[in-house]
PDB file of N, CA and C in Angstrom:
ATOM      1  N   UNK A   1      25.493-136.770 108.685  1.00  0.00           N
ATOM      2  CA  UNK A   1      25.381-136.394 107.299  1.00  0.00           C
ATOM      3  C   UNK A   1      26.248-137.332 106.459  1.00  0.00           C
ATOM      4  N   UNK A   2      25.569-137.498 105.372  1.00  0.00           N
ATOM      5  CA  UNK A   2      26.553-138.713 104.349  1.00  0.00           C
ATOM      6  C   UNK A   2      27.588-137.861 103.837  1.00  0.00           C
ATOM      7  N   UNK A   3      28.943-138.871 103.891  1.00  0.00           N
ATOM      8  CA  UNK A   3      30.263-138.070 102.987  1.00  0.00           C
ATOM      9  C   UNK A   3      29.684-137.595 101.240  1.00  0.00           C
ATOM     10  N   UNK A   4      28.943-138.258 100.945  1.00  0.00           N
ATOM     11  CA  UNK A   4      28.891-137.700  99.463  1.00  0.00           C
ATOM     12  C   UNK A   4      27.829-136.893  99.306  1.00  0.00           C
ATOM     13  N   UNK A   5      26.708-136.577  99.998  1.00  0.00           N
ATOM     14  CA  UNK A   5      26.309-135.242 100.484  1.00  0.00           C
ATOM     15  C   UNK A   5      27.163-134.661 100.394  1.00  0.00           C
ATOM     16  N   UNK A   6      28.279-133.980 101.620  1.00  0.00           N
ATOM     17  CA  UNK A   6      28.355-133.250 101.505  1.00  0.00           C
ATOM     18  C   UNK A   6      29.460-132.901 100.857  1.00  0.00           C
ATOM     19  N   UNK A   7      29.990-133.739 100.576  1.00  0.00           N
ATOM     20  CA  UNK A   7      30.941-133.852  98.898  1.00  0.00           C
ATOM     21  C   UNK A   7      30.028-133.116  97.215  1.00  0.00           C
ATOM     22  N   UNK A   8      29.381-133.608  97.735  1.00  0.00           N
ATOM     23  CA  UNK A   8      28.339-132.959  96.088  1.00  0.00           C
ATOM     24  C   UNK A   8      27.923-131.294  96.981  1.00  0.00           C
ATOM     25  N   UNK A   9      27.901-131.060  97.582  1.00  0.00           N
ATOM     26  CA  UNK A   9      27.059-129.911  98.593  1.00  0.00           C
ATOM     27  C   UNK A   9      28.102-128.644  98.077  1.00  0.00           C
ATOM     28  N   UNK A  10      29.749-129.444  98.304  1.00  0.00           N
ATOM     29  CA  UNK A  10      30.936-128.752  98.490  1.00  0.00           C
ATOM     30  C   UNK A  10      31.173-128.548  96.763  1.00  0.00           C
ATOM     31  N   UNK A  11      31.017-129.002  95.791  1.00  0.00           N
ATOM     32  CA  UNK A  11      31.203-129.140  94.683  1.00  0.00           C
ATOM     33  C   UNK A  11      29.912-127.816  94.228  1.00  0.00           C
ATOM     34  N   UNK A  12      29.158-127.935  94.535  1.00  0.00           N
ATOM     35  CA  UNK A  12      27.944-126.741  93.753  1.00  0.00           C
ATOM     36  C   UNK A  12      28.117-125.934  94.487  1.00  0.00           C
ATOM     37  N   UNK A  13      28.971-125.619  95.725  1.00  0.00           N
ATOM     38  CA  UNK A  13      29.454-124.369  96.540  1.00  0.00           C
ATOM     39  C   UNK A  13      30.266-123.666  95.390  1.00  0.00           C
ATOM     40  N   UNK A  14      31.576-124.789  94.908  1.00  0.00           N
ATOM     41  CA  UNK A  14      32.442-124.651  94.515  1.00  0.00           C
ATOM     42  C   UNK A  14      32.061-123.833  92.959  1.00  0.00           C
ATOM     43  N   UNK A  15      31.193-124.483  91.976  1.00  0.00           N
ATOM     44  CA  UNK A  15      30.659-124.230  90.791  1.00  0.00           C
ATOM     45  C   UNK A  15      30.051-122.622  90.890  1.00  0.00           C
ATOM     46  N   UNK A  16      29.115-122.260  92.139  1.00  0.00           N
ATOM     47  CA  UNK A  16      28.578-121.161  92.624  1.00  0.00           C
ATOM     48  C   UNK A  16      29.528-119.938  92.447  1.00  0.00           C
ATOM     49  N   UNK A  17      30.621-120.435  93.541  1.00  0.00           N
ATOM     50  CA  UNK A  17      31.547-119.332  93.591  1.00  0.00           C
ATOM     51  C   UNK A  17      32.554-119.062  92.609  1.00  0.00           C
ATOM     52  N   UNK A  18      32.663-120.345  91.837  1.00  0.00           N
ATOM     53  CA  UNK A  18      33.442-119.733  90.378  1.00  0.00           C
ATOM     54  C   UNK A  18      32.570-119.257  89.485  1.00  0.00           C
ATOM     55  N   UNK A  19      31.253-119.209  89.443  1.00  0.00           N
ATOM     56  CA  UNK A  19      30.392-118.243  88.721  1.00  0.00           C
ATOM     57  C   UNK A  19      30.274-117.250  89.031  1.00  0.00           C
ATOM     58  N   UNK A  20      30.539-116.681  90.343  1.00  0.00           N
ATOM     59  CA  UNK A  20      30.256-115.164  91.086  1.00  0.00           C
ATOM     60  C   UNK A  20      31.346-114.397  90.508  1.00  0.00           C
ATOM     61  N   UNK A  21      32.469-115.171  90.877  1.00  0.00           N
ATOM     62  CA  UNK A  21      33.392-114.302  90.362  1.00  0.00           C
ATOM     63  C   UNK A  21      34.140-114.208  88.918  1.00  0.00           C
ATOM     64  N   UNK A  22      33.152-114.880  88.576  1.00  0.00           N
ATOM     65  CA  UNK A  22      33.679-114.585  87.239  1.00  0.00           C
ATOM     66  C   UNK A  22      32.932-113.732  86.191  1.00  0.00           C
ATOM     67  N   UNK A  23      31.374-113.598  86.904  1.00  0.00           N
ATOM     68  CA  UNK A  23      30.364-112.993  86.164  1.00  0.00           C
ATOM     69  C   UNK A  23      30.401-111.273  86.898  1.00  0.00           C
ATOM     70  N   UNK A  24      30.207-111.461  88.372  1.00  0.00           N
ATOM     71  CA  UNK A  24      29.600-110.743  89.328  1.00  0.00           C
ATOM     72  C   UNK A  24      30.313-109.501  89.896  1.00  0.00           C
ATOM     73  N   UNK A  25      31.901-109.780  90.032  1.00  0.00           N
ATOM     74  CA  UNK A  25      32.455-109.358  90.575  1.00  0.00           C
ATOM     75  C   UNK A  25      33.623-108.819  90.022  1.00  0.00           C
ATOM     76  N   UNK A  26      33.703-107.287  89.684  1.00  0.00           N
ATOM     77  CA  UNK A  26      34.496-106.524  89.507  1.00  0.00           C
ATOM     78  C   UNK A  26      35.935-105.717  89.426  1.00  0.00           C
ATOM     79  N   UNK A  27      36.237-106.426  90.721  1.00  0.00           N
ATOM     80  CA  UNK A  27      37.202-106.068  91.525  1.00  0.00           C
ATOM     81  C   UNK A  27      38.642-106.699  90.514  1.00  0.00           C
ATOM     82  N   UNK A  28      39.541-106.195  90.252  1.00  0.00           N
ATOM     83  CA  UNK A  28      41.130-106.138  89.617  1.00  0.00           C
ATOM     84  C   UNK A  28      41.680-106.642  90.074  1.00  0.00           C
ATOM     85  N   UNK A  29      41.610-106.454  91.512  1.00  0.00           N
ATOM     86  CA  UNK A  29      42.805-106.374  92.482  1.00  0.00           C
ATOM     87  C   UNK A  29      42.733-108.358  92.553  1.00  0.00           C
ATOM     88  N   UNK A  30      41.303-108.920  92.070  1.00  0.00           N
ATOM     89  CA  UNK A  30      41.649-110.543  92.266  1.00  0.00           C
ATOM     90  C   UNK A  30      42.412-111.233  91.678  1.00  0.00           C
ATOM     91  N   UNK A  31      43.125-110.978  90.464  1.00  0.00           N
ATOM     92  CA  UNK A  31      43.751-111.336  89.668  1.00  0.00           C
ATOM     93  C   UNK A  31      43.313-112.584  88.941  1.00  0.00           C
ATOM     94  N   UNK A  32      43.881-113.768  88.093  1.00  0.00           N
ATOM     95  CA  UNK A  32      43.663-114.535  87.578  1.00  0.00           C
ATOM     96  C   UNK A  32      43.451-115.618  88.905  1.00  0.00           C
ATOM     97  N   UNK A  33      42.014-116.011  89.134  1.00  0.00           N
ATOM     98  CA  UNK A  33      42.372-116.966  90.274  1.00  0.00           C
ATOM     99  C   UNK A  33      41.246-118.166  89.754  1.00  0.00           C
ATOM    100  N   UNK A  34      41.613-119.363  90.780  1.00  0.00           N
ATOM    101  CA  UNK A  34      41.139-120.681  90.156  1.00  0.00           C
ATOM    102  C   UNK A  34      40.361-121.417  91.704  1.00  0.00           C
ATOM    103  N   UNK A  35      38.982-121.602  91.626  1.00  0.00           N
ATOM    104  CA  UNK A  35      39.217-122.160  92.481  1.00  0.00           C
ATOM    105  C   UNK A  35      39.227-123.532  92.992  1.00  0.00           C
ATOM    106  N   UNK A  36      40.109-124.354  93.673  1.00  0.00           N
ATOM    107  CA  UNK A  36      40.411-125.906  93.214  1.00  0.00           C
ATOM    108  C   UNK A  36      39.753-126.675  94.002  1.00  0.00           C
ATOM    109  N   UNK A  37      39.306-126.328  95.217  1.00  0.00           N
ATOM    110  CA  UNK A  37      38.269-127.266  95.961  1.00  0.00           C
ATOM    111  C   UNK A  37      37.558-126.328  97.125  1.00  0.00           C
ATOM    112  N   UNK A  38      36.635-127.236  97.395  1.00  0.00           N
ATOM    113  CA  UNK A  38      35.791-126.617  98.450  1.00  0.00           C
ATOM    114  C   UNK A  38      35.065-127.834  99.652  1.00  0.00           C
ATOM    115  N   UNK A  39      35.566-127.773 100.991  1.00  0.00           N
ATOM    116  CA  UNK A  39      35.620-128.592 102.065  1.00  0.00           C
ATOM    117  C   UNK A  39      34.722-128.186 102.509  1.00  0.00           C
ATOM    118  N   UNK A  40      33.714-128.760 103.025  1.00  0.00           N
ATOM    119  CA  UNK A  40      32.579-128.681 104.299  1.00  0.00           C
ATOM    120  C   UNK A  40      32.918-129.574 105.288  1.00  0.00           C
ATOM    121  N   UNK A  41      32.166-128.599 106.619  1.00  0.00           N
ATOM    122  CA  UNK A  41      32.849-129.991 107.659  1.00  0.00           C
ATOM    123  C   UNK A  41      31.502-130.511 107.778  1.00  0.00           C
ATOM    124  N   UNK A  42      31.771-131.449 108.532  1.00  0.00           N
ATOM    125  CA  UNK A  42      30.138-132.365 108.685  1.00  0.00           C
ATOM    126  C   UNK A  42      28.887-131.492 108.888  1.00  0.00           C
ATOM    127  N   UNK A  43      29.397-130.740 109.981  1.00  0.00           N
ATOM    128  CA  UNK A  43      27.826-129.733 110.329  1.00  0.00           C
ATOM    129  C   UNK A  43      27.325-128.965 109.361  1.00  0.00           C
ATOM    130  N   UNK A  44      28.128-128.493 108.615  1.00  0.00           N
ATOM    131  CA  UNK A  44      27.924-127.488 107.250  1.00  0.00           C
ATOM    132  C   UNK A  44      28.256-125.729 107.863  1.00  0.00           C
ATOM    133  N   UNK A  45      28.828-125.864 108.921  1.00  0.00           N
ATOM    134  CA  UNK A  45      29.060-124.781 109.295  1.00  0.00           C
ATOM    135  C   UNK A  45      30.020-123.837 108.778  1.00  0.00           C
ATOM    136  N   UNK A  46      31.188-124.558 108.154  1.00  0.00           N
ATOM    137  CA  UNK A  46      32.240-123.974 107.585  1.00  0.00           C
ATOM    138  C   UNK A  46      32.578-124.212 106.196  1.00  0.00           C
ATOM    139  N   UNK A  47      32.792-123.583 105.472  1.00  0.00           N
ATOM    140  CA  UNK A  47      33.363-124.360 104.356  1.00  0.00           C
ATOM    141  C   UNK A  47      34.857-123.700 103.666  1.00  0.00           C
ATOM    142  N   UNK A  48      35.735-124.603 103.909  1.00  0.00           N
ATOM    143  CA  UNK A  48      36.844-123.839 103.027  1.00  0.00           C
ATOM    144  C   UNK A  48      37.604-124.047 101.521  1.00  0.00           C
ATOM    145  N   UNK A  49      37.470-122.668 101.090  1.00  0.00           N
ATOM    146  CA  UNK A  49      37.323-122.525  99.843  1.00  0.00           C
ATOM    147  C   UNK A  49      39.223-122.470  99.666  1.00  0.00           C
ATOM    148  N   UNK A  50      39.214-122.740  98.842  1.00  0.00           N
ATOM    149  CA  UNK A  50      40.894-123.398  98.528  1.00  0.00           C
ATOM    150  C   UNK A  50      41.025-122.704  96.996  1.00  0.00           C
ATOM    151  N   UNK A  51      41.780-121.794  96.471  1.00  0.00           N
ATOM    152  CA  UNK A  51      41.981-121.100  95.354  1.00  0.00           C
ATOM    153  C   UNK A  51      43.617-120.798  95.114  1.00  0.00           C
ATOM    154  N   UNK A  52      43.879-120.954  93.851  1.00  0.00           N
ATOM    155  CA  UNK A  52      45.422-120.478  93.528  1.00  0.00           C
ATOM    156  C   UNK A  52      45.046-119.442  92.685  1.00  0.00           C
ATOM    157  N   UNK A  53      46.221-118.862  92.316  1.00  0.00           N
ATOM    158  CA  UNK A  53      46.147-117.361  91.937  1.00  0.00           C
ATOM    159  C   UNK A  53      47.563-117.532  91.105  1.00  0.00           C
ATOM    160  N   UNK A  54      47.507-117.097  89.679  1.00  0.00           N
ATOM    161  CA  UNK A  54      48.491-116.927  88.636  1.00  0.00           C
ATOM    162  C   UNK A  54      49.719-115.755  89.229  1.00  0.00           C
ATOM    163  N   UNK A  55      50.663-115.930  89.674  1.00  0.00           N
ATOM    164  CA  UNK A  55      51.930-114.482  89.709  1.00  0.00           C
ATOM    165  C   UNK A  55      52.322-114.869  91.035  1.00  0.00           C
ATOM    166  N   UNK A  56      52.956-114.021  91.191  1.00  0.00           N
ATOM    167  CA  UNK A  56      54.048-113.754  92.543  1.00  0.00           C
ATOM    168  C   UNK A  56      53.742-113.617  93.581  1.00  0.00           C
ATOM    169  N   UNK A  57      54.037-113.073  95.094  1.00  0.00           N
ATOM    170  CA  UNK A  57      53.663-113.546  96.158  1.00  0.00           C
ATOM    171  C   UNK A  57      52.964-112.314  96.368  1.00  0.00           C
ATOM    172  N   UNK A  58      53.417-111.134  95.565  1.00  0.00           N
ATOM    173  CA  UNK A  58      52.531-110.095  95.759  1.00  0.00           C
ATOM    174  C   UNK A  58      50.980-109.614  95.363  1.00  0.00           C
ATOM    175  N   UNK A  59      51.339-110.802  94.449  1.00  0.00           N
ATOM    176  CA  UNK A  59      49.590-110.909  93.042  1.00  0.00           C
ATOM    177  C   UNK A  59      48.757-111.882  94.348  1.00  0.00           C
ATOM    178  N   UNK A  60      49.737-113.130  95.141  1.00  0.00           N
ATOM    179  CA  UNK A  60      48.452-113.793  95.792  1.00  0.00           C
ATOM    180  C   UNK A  60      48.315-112.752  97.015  1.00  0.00           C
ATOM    181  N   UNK A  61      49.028-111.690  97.584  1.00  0.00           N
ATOM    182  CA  UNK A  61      48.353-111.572  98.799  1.00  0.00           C
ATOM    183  C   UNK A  61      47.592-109.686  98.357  1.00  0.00           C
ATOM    184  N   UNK A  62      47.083-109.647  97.397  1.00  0.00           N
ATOM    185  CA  UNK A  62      46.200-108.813  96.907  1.00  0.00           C
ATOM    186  C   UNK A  62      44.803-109.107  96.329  1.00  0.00           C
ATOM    187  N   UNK A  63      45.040-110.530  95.989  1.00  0.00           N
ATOM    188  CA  UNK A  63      44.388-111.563  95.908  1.00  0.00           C
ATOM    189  C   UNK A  63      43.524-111.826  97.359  1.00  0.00           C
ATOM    190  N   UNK A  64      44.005-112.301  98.229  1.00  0.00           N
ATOM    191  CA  UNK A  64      43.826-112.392  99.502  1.00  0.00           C
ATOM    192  C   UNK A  64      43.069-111.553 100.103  1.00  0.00           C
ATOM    193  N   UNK A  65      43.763-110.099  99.678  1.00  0.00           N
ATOM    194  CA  UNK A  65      43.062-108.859 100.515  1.00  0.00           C
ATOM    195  C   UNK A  65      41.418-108.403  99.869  1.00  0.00           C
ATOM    196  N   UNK A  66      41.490-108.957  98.336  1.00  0.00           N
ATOM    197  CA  UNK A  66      40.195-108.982  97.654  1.00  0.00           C
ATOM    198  C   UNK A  66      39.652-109.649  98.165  1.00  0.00           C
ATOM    199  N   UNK A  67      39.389-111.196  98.140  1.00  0.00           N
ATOM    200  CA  UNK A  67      38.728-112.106  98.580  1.00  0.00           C
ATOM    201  C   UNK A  67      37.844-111.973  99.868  1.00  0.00           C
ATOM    202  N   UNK A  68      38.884-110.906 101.027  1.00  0.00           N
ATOM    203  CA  UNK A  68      38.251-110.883 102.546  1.00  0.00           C
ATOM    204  C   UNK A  68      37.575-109.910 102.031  1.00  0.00           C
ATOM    205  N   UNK A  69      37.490-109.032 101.498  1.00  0.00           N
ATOM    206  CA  UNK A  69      36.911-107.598 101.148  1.00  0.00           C
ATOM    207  C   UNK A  69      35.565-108.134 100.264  1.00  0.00           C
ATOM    208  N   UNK A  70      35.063-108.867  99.317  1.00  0.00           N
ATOM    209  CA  UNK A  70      34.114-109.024  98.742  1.00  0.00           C
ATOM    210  C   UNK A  70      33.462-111.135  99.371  1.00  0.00           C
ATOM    211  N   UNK A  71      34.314-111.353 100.560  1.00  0.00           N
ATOM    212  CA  UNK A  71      33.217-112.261 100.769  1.00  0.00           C
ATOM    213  C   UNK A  71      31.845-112.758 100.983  1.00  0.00           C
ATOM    214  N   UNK A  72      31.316-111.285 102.237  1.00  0.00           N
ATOM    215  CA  UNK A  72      29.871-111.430 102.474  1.00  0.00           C
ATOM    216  C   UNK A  72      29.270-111.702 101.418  1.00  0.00           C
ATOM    217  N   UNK A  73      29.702-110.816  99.848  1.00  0.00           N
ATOM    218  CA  UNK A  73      29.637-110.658  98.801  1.00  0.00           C
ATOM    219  C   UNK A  73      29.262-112.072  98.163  1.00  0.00           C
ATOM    220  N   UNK A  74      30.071-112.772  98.095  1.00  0.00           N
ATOM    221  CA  UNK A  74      30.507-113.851  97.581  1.00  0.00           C
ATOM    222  C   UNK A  74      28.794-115.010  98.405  1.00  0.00           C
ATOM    223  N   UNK A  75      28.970-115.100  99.778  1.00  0.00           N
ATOM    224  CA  UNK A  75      28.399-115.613 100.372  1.00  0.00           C
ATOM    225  C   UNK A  75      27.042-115.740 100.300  1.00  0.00           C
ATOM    226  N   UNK A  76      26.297-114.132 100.207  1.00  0.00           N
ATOM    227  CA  UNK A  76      25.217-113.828  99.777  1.00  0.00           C
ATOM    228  C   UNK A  76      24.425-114.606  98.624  1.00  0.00           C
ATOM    229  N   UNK A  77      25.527-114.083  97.240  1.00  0.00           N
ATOM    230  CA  UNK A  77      25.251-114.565  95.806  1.00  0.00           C
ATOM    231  C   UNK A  77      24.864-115.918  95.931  1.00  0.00           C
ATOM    232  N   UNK A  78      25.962-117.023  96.710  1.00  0.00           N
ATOM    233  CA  UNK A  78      25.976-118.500  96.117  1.00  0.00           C
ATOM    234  C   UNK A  78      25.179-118.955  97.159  1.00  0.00           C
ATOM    235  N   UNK A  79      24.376-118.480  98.459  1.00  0.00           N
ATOM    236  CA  UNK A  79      23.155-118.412  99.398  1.00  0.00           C
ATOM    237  C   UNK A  79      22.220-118.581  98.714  1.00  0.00           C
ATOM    238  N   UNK A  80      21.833-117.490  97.200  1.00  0.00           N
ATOM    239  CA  UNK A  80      20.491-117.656  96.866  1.00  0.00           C
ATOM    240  C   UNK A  80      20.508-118.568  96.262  1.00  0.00           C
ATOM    241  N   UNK A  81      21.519-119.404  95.184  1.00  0.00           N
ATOM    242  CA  UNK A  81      21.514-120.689  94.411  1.00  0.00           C
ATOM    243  C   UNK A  81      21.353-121.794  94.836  1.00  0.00           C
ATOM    244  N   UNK A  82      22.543-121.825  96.573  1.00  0.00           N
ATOM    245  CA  UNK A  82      22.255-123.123  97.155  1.00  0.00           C
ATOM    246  C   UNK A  82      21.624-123.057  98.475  1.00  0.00           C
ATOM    247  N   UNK A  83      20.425-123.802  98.138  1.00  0.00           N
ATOM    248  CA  UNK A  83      19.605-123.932  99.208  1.00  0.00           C
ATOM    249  C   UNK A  83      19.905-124.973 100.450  1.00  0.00           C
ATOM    250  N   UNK A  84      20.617-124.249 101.543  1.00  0.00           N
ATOM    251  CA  UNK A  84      20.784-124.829 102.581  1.00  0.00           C
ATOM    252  C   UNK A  84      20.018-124.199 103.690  1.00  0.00           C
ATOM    253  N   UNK A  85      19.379-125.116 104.837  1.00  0.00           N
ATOM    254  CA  UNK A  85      18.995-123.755 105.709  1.00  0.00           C
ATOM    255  C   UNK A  85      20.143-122.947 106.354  1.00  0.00           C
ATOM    256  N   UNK A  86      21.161-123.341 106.707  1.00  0.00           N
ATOM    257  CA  UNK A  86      21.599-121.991 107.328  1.00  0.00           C
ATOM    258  C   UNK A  86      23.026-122.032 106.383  1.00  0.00           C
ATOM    259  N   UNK A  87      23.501-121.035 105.521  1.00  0.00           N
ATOM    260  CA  UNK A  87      25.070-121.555 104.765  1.00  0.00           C
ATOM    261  C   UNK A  87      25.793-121.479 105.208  1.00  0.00           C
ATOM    262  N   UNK A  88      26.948-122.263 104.802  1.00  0.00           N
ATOM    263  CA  UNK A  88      28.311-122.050 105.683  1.00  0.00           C
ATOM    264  C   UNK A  88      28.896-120.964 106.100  1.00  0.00           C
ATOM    265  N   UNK A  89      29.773-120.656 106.732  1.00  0.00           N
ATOM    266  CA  UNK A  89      30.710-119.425 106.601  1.00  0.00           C
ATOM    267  C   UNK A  89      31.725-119.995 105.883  1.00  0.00           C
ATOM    268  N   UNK A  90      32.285-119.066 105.230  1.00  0.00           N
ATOM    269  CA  UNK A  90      33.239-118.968 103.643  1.00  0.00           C
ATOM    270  C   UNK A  90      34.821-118.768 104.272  1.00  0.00           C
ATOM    271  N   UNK A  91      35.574-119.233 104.221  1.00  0.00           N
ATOM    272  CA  UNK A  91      36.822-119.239 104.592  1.00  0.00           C
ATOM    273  C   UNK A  91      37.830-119.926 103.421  1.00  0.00           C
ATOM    274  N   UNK A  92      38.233-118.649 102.675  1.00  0.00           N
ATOM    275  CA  UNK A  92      39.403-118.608 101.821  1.00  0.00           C
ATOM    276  C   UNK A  92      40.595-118.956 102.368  1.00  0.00           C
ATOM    277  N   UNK A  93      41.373-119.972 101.211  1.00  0.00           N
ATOM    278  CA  UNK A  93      42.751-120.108 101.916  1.00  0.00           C
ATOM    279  C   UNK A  93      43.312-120.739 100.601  1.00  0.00           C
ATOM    280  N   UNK A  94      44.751-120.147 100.492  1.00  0.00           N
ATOM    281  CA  UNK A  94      45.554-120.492  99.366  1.00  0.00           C
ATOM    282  C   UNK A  94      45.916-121.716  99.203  1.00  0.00           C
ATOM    283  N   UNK A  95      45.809-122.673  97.863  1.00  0.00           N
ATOM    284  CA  UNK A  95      45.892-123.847  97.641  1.00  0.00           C
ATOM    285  C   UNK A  95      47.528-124.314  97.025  1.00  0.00           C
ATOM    286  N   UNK A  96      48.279-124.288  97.823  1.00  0.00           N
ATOM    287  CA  UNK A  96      49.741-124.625  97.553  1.00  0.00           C
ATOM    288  C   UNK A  96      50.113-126.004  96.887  1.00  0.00           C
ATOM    289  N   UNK A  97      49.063-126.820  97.228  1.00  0.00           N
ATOM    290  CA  UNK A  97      49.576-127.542  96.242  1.00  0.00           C
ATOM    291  C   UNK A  97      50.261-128.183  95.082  1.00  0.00           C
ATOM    292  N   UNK A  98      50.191-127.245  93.593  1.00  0.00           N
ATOM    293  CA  UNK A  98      50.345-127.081  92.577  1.00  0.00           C
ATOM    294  C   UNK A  98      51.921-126.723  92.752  1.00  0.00           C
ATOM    295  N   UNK A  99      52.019-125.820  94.047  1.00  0.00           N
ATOM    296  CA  UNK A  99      53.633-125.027  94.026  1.00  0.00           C
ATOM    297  C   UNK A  99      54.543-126.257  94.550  1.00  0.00           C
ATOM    298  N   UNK A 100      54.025-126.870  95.533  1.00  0.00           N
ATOM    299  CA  UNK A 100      54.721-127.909  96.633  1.00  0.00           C
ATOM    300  C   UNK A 100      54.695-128.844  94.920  1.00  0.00           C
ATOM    301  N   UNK A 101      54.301-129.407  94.470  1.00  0.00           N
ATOM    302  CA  UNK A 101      54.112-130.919  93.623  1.00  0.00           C
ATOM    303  C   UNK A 101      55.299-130.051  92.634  1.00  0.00           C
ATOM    304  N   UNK A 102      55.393-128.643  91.938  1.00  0.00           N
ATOM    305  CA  UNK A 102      56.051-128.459  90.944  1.00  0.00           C
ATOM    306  C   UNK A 102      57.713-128.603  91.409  1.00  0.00           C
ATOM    307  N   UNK A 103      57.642-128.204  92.473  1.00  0.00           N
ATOM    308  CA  UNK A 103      59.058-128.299  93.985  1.00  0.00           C
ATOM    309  C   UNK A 103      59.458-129.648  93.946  1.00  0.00           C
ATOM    310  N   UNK A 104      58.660-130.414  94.130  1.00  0.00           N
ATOM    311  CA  UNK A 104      59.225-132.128  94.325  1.00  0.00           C
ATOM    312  C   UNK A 104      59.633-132.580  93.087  1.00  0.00           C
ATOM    313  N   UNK A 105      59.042-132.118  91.980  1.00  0.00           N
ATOM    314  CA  UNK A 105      59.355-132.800  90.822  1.00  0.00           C
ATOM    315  C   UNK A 105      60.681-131.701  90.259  1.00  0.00           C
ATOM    316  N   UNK A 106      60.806-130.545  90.356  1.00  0.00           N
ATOM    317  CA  UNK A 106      62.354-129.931  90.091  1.00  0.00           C
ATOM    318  C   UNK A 106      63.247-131.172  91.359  1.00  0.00           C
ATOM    319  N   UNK A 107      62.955-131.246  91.933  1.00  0.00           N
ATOM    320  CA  UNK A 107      63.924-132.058  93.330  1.00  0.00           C
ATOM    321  C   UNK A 107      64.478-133.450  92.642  1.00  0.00           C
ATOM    322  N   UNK A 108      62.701-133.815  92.439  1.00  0.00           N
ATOM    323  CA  UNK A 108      63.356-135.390  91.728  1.00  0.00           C
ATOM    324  C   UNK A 108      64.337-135.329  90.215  1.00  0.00           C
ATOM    325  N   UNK A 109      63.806-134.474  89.494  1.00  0.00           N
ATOM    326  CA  UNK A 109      64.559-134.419  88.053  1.00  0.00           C
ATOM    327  C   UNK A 109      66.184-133.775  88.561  1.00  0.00           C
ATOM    328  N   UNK A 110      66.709-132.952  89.551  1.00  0.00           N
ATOM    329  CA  UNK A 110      67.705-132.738  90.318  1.00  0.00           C
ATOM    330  C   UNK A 110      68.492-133.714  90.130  1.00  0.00           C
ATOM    331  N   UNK A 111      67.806-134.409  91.334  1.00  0.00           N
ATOM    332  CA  UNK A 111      68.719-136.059  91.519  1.00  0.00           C
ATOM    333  C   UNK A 111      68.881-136.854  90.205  1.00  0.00           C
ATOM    334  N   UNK A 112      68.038-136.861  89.711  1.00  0.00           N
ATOM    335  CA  UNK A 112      67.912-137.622  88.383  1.00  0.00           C
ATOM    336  C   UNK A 112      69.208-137.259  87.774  1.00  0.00           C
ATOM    337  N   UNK A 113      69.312-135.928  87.181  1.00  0.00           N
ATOM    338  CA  UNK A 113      69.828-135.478  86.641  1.00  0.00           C
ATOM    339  C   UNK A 113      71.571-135.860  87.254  1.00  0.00           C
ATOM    340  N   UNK A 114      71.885-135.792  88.795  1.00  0.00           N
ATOM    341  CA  UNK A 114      73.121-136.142  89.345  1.00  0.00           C
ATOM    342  C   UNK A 114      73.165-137.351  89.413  1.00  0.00           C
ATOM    343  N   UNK A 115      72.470-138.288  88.805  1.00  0.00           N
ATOM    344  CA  UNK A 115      72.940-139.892  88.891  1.00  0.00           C
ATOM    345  C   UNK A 115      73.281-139.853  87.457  1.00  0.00           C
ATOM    346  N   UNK A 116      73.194-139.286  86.814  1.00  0.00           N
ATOM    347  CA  UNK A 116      73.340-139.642  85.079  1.00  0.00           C
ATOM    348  C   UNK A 116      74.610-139.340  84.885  1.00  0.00           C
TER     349      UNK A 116
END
């Protein structure tokens, strides 16, 4: 399978499932969440969905407990939009990124700050 297949494949996964839940899905308990990328592996068997979530460690893992609770959910919806023959399975996982990059840069302005 070509990388930008399934780079574009992973991107209208991605578009799908931030429409589900933002139109479709009900649930409180998800809180403000974003979702920042979406990985397929070559076969198309898996795809993992990568999302941050606004608040504390208690907002993401309620967050978390939503997400497993309305996936089939999730899976179903963005099934009928994207036509693959068989769709991935959906595997949520928190995107730390944003936290790790805001960490390095308090670190660097740190030092910064003790050379001055």
């Amino acid at each position: 399978m070509s990388e930008l297949r399934v780079n574009r494949l992973g991107e209208q996964i991605k578009k799908e499932i931030t429409f589900v839940l933002a139109t479709k899905i009900k649930n409180h308990d998800l809180g403000f969440i974003t979702i920042t990328e979406v990985k397929l592996t070559g076969d198309y068997s898996q795809a993992k969905v990568y999302y941050t979530v606004l608040g504390d460690e208690k907002e993401k893992e309620k967050t978390r407990m939503s997400l497993a609770k309305v996936k089939g959910f999730i899976k179903s919806e963005v099934a009928k939009k994207v036509k693959v023959r068989k769709f991935p399975e959906l595997i949520f996982e928190y995107d730390d990124t944003s936290e790790y990059a805001m960490r390095i840069e308090s670190l660097i302005a740190s030092v910064s700050k003790g050379e001055n």
